[in-house]
C-alpha atoms as a PDB file:
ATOM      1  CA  UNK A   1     -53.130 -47.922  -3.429  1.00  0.00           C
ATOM      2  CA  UNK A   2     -55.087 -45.002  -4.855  1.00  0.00           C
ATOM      3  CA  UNK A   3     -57.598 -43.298  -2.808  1.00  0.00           C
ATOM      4  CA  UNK A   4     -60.148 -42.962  -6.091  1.00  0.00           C
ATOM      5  CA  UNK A   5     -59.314 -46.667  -7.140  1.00  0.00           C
ATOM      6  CA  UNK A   6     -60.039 -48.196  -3.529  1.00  0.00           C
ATOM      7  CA  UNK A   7     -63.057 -45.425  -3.270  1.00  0.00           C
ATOM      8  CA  UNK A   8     -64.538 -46.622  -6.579  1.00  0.00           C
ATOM      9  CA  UNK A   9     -64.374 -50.503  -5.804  1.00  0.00           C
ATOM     10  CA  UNK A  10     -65.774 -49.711  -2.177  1.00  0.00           C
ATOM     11  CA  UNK A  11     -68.959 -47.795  -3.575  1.00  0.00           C
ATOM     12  CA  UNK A  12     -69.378 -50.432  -6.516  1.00  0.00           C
ATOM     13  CA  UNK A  13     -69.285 -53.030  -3.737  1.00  0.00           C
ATOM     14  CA  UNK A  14     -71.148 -51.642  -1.661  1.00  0.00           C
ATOM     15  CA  UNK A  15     -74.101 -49.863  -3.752  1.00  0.00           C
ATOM     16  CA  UNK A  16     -73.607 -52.134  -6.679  1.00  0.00           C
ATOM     17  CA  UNK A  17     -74.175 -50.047 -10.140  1.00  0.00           C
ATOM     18  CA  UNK A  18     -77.894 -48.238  -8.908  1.00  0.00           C
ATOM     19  CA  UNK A  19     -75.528 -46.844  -5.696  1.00  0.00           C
ATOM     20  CA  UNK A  20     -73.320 -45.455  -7.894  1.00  0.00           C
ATOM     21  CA  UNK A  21     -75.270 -43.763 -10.179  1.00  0.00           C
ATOM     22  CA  UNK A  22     -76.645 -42.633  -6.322  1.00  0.00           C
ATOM     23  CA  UNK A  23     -73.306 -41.166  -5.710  1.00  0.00           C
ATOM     24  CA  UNK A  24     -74.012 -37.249  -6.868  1.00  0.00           C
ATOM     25  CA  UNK A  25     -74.991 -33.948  -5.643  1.00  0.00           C
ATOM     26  CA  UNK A  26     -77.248 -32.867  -2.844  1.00  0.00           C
ATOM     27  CA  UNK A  27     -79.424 -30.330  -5.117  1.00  0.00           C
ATOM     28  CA  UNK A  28     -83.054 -29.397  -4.777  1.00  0.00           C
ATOM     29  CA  UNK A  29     -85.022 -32.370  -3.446  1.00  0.00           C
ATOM     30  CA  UNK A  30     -86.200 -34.968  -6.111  1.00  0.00           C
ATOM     31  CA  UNK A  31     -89.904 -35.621  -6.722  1.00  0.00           C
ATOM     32  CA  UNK A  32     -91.252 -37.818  -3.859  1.00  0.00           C
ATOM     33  CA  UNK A  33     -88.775 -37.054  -1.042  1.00  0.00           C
ATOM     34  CA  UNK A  34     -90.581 -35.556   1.858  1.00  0.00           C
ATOM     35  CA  UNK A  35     -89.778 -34.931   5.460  1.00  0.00           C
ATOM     36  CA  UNK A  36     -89.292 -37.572   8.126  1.00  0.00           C
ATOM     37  CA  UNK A  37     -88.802 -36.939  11.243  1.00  0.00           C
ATOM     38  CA  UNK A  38     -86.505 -38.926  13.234  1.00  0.00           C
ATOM     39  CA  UNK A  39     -82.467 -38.239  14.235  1.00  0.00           C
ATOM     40  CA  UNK A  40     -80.193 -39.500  11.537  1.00  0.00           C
ATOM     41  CA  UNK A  41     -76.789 -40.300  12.533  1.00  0.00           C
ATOM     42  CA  UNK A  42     -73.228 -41.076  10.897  1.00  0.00           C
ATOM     43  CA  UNK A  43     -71.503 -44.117  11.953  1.00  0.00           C
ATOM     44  CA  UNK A  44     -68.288 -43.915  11.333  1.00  0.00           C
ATOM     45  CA  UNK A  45     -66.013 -47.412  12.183  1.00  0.00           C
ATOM     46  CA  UNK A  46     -62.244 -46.226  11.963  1.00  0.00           C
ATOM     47  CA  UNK A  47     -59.606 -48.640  11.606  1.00  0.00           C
ATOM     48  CA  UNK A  48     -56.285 -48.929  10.522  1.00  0.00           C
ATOM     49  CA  UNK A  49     -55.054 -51.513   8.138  1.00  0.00           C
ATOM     50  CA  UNK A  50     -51.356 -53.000   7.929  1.00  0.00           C
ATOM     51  CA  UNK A  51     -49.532 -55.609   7.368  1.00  0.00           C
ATOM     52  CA  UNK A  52     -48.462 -57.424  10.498  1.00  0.00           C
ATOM     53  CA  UNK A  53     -50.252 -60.325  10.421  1.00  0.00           C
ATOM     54  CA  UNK A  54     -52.813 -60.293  13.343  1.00  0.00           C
ATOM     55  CA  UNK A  55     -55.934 -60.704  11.411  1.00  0.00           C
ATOM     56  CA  UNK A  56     -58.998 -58.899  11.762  1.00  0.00           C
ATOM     57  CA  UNK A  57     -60.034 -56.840  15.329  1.00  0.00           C
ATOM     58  CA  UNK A  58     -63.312 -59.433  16.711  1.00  0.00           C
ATOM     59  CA  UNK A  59     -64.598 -55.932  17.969  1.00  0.00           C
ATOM     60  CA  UNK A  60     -65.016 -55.152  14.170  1.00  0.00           C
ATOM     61  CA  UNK A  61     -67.354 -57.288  13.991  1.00  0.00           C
ATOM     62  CA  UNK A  62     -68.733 -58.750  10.404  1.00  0.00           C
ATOM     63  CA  UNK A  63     -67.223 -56.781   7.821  1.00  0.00           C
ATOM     64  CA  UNK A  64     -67.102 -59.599   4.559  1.00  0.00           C
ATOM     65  CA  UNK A  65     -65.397 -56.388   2.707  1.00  0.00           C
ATOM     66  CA  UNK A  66     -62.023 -56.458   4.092  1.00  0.00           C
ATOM     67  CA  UNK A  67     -61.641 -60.053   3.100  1.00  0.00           C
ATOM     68  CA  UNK A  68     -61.807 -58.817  -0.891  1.00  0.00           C
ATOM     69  CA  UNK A  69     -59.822 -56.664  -2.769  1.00  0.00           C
ATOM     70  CA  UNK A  70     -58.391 -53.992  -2.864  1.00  0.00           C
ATOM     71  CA  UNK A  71     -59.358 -54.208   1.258  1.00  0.00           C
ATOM     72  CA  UNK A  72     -57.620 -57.977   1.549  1.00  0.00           C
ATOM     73  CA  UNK A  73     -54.463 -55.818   0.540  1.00  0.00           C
ATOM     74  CA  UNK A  74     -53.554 -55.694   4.297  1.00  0.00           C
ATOM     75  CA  UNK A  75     -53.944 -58.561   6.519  1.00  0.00           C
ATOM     76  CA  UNK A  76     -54.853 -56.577   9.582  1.00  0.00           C
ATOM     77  CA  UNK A  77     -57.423 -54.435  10.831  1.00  0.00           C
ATOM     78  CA  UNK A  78     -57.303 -52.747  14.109  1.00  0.00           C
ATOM     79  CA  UNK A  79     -60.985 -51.058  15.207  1.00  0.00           C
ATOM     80  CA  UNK A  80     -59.001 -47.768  16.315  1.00  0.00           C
ATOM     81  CA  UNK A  81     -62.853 -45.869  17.071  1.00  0.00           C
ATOM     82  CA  UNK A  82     -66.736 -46.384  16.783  1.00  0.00           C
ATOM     83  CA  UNK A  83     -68.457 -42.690  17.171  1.00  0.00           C
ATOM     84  CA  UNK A  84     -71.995 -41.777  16.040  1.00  0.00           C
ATOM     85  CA  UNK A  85     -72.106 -37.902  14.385  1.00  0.00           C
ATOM     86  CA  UNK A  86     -75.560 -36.451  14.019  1.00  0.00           C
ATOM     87  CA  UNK A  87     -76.508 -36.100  10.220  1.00  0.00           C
ATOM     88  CA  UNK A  88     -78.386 -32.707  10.221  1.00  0.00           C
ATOM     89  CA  UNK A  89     -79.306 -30.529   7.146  1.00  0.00           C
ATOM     90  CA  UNK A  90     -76.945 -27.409   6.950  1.00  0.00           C
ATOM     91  CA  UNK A  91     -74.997 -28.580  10.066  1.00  0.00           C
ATOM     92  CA  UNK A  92     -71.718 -30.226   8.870  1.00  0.00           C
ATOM     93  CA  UNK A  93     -70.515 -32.436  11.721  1.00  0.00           C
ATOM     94  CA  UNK A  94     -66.819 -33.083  12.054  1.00  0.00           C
ATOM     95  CA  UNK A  95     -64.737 -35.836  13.594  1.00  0.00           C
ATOM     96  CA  UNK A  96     -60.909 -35.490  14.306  1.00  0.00           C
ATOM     97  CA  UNK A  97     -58.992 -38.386  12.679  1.00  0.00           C
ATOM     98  CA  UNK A  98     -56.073 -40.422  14.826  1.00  0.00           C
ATOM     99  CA  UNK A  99     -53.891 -39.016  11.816  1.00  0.00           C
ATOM    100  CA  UNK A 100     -54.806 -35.779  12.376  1.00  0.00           C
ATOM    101  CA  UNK A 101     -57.059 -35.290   9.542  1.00  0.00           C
ATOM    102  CA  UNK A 102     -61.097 -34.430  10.027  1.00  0.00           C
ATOM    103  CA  UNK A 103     -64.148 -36.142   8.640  1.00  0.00           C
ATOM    104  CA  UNK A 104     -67.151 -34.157   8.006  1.00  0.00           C
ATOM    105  CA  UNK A 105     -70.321 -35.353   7.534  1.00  0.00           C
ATOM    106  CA  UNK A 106     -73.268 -33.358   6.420  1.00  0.00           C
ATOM    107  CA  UNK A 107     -77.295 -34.391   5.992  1.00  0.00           C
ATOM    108  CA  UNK A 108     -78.128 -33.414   2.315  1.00  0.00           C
ATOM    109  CA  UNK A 109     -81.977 -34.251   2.194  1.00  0.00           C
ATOM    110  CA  UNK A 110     -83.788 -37.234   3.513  1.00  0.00           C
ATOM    111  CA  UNK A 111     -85.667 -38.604   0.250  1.00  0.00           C
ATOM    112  CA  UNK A 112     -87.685 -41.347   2.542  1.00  0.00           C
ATOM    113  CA  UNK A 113     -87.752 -42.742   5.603  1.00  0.00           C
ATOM    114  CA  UNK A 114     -85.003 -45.142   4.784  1.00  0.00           C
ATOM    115  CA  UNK A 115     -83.112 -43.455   2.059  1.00  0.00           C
ATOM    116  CA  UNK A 116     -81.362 -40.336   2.829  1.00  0.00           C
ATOM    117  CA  UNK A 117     -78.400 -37.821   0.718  1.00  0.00           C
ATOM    118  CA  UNK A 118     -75.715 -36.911   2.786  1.00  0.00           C
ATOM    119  CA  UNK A 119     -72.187 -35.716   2.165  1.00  0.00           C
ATOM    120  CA  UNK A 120     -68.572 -36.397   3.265  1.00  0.00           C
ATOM    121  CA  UNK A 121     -65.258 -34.795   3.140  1.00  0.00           C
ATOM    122  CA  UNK A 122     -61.216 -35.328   5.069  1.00  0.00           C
ATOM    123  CA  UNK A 123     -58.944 -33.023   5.580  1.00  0.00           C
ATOM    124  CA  UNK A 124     -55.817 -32.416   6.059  1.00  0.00           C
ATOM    125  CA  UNK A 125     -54.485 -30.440   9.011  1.00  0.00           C
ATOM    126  CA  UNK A 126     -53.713 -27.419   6.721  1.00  0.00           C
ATOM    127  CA  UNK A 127     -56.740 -27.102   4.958  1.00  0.00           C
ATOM    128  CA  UNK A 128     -56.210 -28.751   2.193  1.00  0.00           C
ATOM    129  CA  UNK A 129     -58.771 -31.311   1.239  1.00  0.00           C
ATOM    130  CA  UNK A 130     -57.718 -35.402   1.182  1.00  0.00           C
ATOM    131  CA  UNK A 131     -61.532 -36.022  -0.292  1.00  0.00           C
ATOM    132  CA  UNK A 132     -63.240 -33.497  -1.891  1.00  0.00           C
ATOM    133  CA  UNK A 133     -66.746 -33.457  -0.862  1.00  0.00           C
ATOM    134  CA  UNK A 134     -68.169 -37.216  -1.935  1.00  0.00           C
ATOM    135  CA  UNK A 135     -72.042 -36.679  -1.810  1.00  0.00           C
ATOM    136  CA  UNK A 136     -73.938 -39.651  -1.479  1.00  0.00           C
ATOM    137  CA  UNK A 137     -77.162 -41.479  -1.930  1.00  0.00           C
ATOM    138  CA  UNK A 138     -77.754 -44.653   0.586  1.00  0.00           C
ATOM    139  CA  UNK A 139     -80.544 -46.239   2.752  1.00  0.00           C
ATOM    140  CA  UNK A 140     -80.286 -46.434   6.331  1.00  0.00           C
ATOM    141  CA  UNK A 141     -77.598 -49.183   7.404  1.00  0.00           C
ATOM    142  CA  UNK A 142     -76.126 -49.368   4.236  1.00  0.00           C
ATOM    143  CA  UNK A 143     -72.031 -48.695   4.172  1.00  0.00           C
ATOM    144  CA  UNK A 144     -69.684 -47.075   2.067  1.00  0.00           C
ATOM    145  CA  UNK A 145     -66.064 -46.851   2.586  1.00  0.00           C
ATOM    146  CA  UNK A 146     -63.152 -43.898   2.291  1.00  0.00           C
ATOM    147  CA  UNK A 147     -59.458 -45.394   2.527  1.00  0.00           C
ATOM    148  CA  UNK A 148     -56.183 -44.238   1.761  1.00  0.00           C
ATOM    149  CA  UNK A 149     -54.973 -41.811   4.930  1.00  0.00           C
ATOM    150  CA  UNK A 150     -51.451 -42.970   5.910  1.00  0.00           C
ATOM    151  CA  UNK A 151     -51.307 -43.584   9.375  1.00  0.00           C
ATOM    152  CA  UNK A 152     -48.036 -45.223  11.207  1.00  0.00           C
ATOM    153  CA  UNK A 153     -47.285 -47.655   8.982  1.00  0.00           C
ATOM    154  CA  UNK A 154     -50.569 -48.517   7.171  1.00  0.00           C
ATOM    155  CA  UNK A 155     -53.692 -46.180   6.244  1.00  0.00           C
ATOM    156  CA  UNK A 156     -56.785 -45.596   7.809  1.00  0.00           C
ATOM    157  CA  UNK A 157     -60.228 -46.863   6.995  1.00  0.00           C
ATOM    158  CA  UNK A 158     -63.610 -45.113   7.440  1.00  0.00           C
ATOM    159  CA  UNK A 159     -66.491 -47.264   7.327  1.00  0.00           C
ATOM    160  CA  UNK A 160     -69.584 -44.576   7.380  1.00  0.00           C
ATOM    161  CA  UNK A 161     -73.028 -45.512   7.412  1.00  0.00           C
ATOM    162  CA  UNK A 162     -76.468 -43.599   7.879  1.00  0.00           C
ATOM    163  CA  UNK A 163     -78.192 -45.233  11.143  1.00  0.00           C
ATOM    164  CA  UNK A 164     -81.406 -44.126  13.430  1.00  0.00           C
END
């Protein structure tokens, strides 16, 4: 499967059509958004995905989106790490990948005490970027998904979401 193709699905499911039309840059702050204080974090879920036929991790907890495509393309899910990365304006935070890539996360503006821009990028050990920078709109404890990393015999899957 195609990063952009299971990318797209997982922000349509996930923001519906208002999230996607969320899903752009971290400019100048729109009218309204003020500051608000509080720690913001990342949560980032990484699992891997195959096709072995031993069902879905229990320490994943409930996760209805890997039961629907393009996610019910692999049978298995394996919760490979749960880590928390601080979401902090001009401070990109970065999280080494069991693959050997790196996530980095980055607070673009908080527009409300439960809505927040922030931005995130993998990539690949030489530099080269696996997601250009995907810049996001979301409220606090709502997901969004990146897939498509191979990793031994399957890919990986990022689950990130903006928590307190």
């Amino acid at each position: 499967m195609r990063l952009w193709s299971i990318l797209s699905f997982a922000l349509a499911c996930t923001f519906g059509a208002a999230g996607l039309a969320g899903a752009e840059g971290l400019g100048a702050p729109s009218k309204g958004s003020e500051p608000v204080p509080a720690t913001l974090y990342a949560q980032v879920t990484v699992l891997h995905a195959t096709n072995s036929g031993k069902g879905i991790d229990p320490r994943i907890g409930q996760m209805p989106e890997l039961r629907k495509p393009p996610f019910s393309a692999y049978d298995t899910y394996v919760l490979l790490q749960r880590t928390r990365l601080p979401l902090v304006k001009g401070s990109p935070k970065q999280l080494p990948l069991p693959n050997g890539w790196v996530l980095e996360t980055q607070l673009g503006e908080r527009l409300s005490a439960d809505e927040v821009r922030f931005s995130a990028a993998v990539t690949k050990p030489n530099g080269k970027e696996f997601l250009p920078l995907l810049k996001v709109k979301a409220r606090i404890g709502q997901r969004f998904v990146v897939a498509g990393q191979s990793h031994q015999k399957g890919i990986l899957v990022l689950v990130i979401c903006p928590v307190r």
